[in-house]
PDB file of N, CA and C in Angstrom:
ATOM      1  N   UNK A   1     -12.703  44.141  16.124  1.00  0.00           N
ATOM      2  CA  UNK A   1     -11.660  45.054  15.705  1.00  0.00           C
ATOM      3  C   UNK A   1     -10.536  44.257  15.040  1.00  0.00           C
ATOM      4  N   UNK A   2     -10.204  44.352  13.679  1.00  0.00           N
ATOM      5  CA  UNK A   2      -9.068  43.915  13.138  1.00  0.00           C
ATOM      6  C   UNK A   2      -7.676  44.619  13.147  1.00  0.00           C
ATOM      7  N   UNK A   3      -6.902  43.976  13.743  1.00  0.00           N
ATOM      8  CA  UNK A   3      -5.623  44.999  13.462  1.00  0.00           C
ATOM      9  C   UNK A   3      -4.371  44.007  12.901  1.00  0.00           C
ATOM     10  N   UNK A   4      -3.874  45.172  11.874  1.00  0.00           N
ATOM     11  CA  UNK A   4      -2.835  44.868  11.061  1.00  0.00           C
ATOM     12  C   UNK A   4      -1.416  44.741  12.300  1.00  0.00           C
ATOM     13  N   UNK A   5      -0.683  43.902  12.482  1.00  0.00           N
ATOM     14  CA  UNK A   5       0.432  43.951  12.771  1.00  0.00           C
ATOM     15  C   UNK A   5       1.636  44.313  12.128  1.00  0.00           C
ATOM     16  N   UNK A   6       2.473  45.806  12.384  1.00  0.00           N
ATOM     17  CA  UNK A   6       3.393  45.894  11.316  1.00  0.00           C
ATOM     18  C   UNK A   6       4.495  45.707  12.056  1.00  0.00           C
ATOM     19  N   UNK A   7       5.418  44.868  11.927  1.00  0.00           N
ATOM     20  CA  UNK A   7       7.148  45.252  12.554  1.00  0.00           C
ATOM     21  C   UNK A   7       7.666  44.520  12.002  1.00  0.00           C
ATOM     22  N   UNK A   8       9.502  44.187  12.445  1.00  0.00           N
ATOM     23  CA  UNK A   8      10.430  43.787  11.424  1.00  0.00           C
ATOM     24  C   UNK A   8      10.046  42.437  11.429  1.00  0.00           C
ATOM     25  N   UNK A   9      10.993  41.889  10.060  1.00  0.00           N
ATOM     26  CA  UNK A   9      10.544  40.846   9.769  1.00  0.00           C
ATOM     27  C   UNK A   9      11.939  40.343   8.937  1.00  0.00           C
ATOM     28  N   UNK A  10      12.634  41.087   7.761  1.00  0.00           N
ATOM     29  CA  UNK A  10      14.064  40.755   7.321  1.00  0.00           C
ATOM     30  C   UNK A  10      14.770  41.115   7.964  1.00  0.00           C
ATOM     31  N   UNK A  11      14.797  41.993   8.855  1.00  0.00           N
ATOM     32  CA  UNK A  11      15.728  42.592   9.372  1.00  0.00           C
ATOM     33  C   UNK A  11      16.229  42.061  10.731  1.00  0.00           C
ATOM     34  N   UNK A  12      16.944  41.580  10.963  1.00  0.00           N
ATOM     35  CA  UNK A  12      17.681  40.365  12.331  1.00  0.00           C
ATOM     36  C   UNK A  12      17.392  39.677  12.229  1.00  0.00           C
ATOM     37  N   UNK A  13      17.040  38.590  13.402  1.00  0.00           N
ATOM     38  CA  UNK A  13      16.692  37.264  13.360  1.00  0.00           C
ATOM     39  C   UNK A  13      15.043  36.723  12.686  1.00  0.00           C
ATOM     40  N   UNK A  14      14.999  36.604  11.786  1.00  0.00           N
ATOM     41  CA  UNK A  14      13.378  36.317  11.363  1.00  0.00           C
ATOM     42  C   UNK A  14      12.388  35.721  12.014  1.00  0.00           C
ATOM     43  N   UNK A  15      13.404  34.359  12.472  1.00  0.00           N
ATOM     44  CA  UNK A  15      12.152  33.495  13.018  1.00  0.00           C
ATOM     45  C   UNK A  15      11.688  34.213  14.816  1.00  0.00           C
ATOM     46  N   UNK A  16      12.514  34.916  15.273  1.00  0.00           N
ATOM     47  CA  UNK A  16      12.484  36.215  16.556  1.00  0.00           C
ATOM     48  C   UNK A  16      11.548  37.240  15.951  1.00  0.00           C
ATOM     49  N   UNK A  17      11.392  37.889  15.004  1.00  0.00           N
ATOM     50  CA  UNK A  17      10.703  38.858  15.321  1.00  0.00           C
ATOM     51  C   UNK A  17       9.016  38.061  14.396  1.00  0.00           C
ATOM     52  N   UNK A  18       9.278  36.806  14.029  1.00  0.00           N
ATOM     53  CA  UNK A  18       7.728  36.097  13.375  1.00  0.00           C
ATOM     54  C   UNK A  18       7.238  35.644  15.030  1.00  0.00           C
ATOM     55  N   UNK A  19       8.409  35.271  15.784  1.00  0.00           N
ATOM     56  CA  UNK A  19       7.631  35.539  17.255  1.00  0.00           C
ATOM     57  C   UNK A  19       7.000  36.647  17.518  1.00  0.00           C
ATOM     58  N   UNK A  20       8.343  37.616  17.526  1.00  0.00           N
ATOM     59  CA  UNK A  20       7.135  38.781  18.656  1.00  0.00           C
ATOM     60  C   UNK A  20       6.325  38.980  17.539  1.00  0.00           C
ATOM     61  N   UNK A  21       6.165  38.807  16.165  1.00  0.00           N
ATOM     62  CA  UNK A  21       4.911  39.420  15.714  1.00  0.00           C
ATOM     63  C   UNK A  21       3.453  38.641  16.376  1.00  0.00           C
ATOM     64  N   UNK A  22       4.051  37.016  16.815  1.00  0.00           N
ATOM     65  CA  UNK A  22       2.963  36.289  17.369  1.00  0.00           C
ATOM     66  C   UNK A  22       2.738  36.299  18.313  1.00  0.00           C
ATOM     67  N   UNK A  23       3.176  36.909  19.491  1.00  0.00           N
ATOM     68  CA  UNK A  23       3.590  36.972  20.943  1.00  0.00           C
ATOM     69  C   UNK A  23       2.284  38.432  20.894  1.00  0.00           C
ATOM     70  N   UNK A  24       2.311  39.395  20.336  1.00  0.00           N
ATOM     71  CA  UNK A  24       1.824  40.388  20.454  1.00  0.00           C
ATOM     72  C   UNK A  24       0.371  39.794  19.883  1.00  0.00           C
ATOM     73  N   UNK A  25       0.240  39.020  18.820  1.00  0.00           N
ATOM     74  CA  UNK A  25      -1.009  38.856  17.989  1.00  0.00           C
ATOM     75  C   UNK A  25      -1.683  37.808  19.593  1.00  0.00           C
ATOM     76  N   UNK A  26      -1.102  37.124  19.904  1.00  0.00           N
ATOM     77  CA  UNK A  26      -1.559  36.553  21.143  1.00  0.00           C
ATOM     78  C   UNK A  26      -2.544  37.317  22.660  1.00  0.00           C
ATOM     79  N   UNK A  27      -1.237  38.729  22.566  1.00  0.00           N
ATOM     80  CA  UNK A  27      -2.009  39.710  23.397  1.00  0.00           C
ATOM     81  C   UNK A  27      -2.877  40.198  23.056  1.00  0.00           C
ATOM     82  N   UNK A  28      -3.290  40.439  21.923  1.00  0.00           N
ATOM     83  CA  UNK A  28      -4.650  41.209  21.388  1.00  0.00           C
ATOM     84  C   UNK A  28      -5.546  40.666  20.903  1.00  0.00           C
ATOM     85  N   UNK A  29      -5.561  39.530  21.009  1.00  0.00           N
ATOM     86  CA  UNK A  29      -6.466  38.426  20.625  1.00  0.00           C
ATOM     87  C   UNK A  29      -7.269  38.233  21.571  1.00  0.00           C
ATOM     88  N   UNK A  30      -6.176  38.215  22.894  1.00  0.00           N
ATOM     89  CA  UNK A  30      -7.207  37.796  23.937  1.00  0.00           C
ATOM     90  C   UNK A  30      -7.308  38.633  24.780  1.00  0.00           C
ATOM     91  N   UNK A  31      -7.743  39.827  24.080  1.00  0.00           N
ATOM     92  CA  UNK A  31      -8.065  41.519  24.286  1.00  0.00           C
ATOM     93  C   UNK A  31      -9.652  41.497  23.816  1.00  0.00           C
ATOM     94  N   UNK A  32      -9.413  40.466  22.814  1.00  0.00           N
ATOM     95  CA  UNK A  32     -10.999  40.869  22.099  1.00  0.00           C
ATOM     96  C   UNK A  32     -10.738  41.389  20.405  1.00  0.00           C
ATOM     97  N   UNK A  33      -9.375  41.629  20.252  1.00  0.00           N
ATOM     98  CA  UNK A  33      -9.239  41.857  18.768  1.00  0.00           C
ATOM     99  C   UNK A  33      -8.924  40.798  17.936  1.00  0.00           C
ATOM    100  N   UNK A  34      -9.510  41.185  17.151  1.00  0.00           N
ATOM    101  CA  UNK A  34      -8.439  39.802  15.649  1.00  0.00           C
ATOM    102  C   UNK A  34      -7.586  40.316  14.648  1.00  0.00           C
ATOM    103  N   UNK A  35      -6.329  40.049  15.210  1.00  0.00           N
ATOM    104  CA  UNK A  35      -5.118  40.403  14.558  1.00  0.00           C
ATOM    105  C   UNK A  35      -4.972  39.626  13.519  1.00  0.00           C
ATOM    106  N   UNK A  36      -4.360  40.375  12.442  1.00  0.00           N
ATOM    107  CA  UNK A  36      -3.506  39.989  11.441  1.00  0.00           C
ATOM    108  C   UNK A  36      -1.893  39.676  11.452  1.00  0.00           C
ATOM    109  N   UNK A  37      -1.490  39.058  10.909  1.00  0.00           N
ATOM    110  CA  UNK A  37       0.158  38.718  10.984  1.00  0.00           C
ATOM    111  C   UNK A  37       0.476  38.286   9.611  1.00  0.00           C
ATOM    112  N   UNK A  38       1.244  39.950   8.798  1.00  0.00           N
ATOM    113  CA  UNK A  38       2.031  39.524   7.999  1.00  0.00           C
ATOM    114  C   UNK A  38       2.861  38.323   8.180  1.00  0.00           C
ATOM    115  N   UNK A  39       3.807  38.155   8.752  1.00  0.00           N
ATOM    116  CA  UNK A  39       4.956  37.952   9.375  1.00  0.00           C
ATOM    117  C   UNK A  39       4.594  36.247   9.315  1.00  0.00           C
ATOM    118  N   UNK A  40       3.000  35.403   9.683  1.00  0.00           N
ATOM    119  CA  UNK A  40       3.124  33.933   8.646  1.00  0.00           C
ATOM    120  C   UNK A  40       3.159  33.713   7.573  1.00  0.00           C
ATOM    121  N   UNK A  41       3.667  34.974   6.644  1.00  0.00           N
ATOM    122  CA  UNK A  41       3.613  34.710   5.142  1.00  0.00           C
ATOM    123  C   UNK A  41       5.202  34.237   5.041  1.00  0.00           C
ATOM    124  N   UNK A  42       6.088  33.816   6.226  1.00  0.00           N
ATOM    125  CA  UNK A  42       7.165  33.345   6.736  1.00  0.00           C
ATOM    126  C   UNK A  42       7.199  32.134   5.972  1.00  0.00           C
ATOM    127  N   UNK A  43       6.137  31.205   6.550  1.00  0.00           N
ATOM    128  CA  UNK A  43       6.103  29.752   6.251  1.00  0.00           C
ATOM    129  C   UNK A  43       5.499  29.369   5.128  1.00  0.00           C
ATOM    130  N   UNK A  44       4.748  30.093   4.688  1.00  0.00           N
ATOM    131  CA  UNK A  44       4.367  29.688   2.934  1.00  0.00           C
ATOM    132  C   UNK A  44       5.712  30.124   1.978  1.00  0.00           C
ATOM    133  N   UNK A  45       6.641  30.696   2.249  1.00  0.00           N
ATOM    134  CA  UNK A  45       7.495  31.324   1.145  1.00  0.00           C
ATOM    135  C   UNK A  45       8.327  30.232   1.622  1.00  0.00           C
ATOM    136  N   UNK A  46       8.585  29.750   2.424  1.00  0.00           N
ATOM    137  CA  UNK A  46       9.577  28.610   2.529  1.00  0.00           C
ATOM    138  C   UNK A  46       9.170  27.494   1.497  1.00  0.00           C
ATOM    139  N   UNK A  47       8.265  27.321   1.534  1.00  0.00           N
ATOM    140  CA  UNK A  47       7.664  26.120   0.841  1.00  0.00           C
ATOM    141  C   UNK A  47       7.078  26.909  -0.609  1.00  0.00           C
ATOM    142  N   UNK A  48       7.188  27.792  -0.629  1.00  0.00           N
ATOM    143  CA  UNK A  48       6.162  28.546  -2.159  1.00  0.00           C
ATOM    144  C   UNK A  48       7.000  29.894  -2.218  1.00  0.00           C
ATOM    145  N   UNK A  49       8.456  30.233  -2.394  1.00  0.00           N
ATOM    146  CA  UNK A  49       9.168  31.007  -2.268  1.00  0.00           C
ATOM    147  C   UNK A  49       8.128  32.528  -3.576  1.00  0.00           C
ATOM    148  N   UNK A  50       7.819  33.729  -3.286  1.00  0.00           N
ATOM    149  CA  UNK A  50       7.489  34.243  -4.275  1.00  0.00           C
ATOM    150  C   UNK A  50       8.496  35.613  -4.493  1.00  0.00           C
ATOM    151  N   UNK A  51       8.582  36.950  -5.166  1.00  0.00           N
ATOM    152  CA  UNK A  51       9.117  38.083  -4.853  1.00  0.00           C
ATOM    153  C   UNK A  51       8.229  38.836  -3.524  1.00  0.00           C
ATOM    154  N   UNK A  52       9.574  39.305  -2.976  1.00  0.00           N
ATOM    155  CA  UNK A  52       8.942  40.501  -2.301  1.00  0.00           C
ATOM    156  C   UNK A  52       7.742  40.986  -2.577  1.00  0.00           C
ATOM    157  N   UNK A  53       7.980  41.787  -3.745  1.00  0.00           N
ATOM    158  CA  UNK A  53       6.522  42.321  -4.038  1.00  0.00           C
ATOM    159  C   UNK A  53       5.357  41.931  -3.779  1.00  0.00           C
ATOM    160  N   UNK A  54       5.171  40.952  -4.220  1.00  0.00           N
ATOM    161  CA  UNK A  54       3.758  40.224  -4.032  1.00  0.00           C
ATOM    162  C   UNK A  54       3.668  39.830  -2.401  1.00  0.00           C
ATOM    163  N   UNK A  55       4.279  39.275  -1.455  1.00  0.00           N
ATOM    164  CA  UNK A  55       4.390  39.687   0.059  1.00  0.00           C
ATOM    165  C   UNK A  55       3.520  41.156   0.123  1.00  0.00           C
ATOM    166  N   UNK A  56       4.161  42.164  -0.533  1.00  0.00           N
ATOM    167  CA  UNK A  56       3.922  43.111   0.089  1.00  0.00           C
ATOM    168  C   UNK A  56       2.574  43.766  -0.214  1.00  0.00           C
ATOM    169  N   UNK A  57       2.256  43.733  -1.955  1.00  0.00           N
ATOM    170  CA  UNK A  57       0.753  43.440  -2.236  1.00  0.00           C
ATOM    171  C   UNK A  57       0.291  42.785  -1.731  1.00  0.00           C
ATOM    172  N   UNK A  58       0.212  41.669  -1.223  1.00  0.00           N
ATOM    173  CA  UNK A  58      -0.794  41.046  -0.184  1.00  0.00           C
ATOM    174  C   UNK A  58      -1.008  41.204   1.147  1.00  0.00           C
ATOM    175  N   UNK A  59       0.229  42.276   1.865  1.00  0.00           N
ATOM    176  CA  UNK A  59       0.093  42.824   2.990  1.00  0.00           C
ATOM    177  C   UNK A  59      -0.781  44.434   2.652  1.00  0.00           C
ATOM    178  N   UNK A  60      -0.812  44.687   1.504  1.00  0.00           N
ATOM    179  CA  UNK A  60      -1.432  45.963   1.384  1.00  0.00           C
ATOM    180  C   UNK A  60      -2.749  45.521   0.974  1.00  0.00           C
ATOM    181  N   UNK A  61      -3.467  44.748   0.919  1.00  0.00           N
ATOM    182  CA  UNK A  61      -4.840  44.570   0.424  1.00  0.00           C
ATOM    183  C   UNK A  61      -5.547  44.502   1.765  1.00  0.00           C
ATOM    184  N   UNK A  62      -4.652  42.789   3.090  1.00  0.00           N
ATOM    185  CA  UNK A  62      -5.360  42.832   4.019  1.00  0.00           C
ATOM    186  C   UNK A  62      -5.415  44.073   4.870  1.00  0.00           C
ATOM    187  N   UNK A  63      -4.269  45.055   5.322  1.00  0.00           N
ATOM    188  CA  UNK A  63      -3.940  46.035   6.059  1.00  0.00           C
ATOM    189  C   UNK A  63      -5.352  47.203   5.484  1.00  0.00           C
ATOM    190  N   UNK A  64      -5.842  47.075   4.096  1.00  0.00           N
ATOM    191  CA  UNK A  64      -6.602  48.229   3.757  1.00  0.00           C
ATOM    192  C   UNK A  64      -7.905  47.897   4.298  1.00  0.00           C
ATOM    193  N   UNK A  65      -8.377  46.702   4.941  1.00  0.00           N
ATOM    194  CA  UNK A  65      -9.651  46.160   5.108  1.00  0.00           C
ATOM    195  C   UNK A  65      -9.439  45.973   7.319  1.00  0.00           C
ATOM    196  N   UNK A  66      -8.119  46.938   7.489  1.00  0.00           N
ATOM    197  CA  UNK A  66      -8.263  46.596   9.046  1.00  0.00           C
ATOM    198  C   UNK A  66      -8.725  47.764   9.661  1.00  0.00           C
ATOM    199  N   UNK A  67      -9.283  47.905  10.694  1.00  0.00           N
ATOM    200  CA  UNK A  67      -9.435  48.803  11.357  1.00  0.00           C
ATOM    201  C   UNK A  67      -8.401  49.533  12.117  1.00  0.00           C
ATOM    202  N   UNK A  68      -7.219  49.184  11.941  1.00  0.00           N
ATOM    203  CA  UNK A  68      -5.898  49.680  13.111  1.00  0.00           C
ATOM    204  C   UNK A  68      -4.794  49.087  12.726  1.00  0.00           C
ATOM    205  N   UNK A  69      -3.610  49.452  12.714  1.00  0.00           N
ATOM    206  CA  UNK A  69      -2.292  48.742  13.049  1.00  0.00           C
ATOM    207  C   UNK A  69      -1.744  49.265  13.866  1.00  0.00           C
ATOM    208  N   UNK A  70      -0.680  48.207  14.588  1.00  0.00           N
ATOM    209  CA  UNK A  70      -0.611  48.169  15.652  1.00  0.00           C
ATOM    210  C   UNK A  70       1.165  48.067  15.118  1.00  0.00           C
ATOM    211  N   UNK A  71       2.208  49.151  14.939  1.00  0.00           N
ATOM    212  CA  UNK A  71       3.279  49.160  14.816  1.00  0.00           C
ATOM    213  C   UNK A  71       4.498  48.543  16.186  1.00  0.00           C
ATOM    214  N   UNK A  72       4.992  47.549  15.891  1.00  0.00           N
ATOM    215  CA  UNK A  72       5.848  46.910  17.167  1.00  0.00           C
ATOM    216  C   UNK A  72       7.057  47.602  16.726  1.00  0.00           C
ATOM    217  N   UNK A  73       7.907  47.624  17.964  1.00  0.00           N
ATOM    218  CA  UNK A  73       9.387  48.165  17.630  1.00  0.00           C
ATOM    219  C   UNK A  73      10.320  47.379  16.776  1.00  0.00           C
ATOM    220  N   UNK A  74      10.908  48.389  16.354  1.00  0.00           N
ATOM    221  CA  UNK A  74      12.377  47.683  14.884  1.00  0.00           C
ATOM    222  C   UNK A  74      12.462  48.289  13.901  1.00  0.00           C
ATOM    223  N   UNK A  75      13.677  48.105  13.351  1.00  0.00           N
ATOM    224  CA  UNK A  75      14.094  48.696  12.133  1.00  0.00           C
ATOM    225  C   UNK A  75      13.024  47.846  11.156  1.00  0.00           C
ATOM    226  N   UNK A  76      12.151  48.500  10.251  1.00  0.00           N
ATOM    227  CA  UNK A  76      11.618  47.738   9.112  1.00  0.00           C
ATOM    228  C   UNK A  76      11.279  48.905   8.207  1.00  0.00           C
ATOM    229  N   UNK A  77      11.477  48.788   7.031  1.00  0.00           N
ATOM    230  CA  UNK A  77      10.826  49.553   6.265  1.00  0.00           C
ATOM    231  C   UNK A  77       9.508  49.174   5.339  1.00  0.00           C
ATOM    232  N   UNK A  78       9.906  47.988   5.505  1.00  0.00           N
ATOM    233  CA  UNK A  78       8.322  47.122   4.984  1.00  0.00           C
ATOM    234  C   UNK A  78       7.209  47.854   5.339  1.00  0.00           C
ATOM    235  N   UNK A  79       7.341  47.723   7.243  1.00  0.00           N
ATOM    236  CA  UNK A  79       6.568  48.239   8.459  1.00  0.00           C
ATOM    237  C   UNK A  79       6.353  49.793   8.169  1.00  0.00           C
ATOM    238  N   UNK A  80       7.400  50.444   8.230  1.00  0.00           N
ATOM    239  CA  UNK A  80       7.441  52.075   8.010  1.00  0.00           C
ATOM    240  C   UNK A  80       6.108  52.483   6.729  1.00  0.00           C
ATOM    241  N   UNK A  81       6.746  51.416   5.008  1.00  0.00           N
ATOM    242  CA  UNK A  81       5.853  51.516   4.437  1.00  0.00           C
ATOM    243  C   UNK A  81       4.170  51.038   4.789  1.00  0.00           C
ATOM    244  N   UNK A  82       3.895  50.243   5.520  1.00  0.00           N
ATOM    245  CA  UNK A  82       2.566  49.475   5.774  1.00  0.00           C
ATOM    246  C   UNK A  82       2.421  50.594   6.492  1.00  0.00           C
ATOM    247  N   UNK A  83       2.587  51.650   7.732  1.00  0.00           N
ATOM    248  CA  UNK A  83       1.959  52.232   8.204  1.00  0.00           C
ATOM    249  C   UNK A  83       1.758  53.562   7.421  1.00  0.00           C
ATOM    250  N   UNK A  84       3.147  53.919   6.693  1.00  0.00           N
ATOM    251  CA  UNK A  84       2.362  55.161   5.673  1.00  0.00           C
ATOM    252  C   UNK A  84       1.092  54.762   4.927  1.00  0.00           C
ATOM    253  N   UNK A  85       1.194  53.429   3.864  1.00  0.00           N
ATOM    254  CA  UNK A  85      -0.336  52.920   3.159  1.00  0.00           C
ATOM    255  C   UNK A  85      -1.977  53.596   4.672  1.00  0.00           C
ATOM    256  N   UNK A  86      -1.622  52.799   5.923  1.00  0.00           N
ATOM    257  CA  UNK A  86      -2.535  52.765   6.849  1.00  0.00           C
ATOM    258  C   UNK A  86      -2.357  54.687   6.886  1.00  0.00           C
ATOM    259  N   UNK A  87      -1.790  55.521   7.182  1.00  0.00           N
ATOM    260  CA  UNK A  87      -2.212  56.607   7.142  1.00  0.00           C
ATOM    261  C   UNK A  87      -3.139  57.607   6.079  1.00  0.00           C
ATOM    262  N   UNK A  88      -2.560  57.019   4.413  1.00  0.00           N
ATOM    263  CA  UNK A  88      -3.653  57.642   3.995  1.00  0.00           C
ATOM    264  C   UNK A  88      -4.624  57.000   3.602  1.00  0.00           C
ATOM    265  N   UNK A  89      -4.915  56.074   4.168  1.00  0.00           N
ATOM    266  CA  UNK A  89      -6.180  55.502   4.469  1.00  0.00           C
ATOM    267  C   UNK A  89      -6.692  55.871   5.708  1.00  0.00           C
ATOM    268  N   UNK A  90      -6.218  56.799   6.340  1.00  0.00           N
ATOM    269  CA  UNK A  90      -7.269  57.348   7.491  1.00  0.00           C
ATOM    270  C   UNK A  90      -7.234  55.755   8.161  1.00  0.00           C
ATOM    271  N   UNK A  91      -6.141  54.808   8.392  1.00  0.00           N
ATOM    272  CA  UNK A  91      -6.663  54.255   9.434  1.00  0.00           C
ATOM    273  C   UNK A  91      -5.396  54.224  10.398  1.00  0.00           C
ATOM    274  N   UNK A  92      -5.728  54.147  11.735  1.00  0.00           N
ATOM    275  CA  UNK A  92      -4.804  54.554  13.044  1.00  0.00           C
ATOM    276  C   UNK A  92      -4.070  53.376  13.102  1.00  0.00           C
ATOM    277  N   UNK A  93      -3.002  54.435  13.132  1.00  0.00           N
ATOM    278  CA  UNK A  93      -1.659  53.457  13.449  1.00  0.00           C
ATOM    279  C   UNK A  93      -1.476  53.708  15.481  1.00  0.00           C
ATOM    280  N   UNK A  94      -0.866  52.822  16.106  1.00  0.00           N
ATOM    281  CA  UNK A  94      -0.788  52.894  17.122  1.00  0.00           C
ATOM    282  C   UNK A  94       0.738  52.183  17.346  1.00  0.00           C
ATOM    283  N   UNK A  95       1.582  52.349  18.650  1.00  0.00           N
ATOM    284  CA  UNK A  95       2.837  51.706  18.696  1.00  0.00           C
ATOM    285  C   UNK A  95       2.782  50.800  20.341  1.00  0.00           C
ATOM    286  N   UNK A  96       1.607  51.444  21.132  1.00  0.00           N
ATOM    287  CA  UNK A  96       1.554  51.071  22.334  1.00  0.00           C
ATOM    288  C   UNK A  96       0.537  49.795  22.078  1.00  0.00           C
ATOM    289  N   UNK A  97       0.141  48.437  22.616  1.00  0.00           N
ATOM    290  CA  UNK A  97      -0.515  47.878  22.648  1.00  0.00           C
ATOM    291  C   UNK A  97      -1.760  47.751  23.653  1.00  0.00           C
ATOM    292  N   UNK A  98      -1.097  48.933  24.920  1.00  0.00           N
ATOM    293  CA  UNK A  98      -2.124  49.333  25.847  1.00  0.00           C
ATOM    294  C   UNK A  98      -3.138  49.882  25.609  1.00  0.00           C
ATOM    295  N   UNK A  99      -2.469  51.040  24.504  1.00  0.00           N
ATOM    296  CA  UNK A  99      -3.191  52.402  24.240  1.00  0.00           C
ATOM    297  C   UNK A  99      -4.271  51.675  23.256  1.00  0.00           C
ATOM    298  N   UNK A 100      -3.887  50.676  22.471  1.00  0.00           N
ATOM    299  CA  UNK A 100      -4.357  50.326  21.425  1.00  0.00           C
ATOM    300  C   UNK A 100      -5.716  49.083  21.967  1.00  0.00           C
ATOM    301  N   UNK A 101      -5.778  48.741  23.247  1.00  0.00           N
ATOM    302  CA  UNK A 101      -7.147  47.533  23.233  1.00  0.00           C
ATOM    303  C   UNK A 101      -7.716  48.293  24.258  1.00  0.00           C
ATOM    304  N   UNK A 102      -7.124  49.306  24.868  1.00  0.00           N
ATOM    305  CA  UNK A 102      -7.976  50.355  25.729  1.00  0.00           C
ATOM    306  C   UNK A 102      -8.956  51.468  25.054  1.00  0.00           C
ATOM    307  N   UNK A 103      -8.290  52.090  23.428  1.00  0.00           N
ATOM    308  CA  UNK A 103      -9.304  52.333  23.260  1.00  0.00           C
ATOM    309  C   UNK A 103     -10.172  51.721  22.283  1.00  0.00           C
ATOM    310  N   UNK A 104      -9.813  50.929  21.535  1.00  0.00           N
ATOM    311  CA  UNK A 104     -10.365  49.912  20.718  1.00  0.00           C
ATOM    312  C   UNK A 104     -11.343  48.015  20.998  1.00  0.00           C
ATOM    313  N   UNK A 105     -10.309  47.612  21.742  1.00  0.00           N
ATOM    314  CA  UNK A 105     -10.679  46.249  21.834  1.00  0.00           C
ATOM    315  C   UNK A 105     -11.790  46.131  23.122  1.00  0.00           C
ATOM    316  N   UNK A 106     -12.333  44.786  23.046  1.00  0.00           N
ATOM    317  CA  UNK A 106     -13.263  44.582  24.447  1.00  0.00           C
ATOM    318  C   UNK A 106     -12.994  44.186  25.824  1.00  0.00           C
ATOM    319  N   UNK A 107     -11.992  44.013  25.642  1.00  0.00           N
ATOM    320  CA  UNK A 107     -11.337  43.702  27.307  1.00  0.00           C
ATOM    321  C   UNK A 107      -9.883  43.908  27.448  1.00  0.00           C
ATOM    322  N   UNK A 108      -9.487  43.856  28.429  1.00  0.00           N
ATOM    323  CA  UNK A 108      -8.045  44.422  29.207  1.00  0.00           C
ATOM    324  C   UNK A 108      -7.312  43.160  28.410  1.00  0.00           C
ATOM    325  N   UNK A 109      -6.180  43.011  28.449  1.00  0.00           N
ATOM    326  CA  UNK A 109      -5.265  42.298  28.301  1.00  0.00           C
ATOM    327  C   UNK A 109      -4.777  41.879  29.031  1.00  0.00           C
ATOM    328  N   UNK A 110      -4.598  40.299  29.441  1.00  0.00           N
ATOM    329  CA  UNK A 110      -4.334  39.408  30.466  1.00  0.00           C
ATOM    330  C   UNK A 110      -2.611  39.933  31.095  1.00  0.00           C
ATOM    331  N   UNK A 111      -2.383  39.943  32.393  1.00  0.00           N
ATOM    332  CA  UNK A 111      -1.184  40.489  32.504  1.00  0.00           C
ATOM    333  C   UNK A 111      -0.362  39.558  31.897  1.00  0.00           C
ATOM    334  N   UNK A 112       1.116  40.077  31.793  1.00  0.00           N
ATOM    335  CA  UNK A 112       1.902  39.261  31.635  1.00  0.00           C
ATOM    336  C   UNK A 112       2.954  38.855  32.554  1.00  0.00           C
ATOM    337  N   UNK A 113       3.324  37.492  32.482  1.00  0.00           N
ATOM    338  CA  UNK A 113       4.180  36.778  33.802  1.00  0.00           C
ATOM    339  C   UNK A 113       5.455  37.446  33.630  1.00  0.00           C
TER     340      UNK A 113
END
C-alpha cells in the first residue's frame, strides 16, 4: 500500500512539520505501508532551489500513482490542494492514521512511548 503524505510544510516551522511528516512516514512504514514524503523535497531545494510549481508537479504525479493519502493536521494549502487532486482521482484521503493501516496496511502499528 502506498500512501501519499499530505500536511504543512511552509507554513510554521519547516524543519517541525518535515518531522512530523517523517515521524508519521515512520508509523506506517512499520504498519506494512510505503509512504511517500513530499516534505524531503525540503533538502534537495536547499541545495537545487526550484519554483514552487514544479514541487508541486512532482507532488502531483507521485500522489496520482498512490493508493491513499494520509492528510496530517495544519494549516496547508499545498495539502488541502494534494487531497482535492487525490479526490478526483477516486483515491481515499484519510486524516486518522489508525483508521488508515487498519483498513489498509498489514499490521497494527507499533505503540507509541
Amino acid at each position: 500500500m502506498r500512501v501519499y503524505i499530505a500536511g504543512p510544510y511552509t507554513h510554521g516551522d519547516i524543519e517541525a512539520n518535515v518531522n512530523a511528516a517523517l515521524q508519521t512516514a515512520s508509523i506506517l512504514f512499520d504498519a506494512g505501508c510505503f509512504p511517500y514524503v513530499p516534505h524531503l523535497s525540503h533538502y534537495w531545494h536547499i541545495k537545487h532551489p526550484r519554483p514552487y510549481e514544479d514541487w508541486m508537479n512532482l507532488d502531483k504525479e507521485w500522489l496520482l500513482v498512490c493508493d491513499a493519502v494520509l492528510r496530517i493536521p495544519g494549516y496547508s494549502p499545498g495539502a488541502d490542494l494534494e487531497c482535492l487532486w487525490a479526490g478526483l482521482a477516486n483515491i481515499p484521503i484519510f486524516t486518522d492514521y489508525h483508521k488508515l493501516v487498519a483498513q489498509l496496511c498489514q499490521v497494527e502499528p507499533k505503540k507509541e512511548a
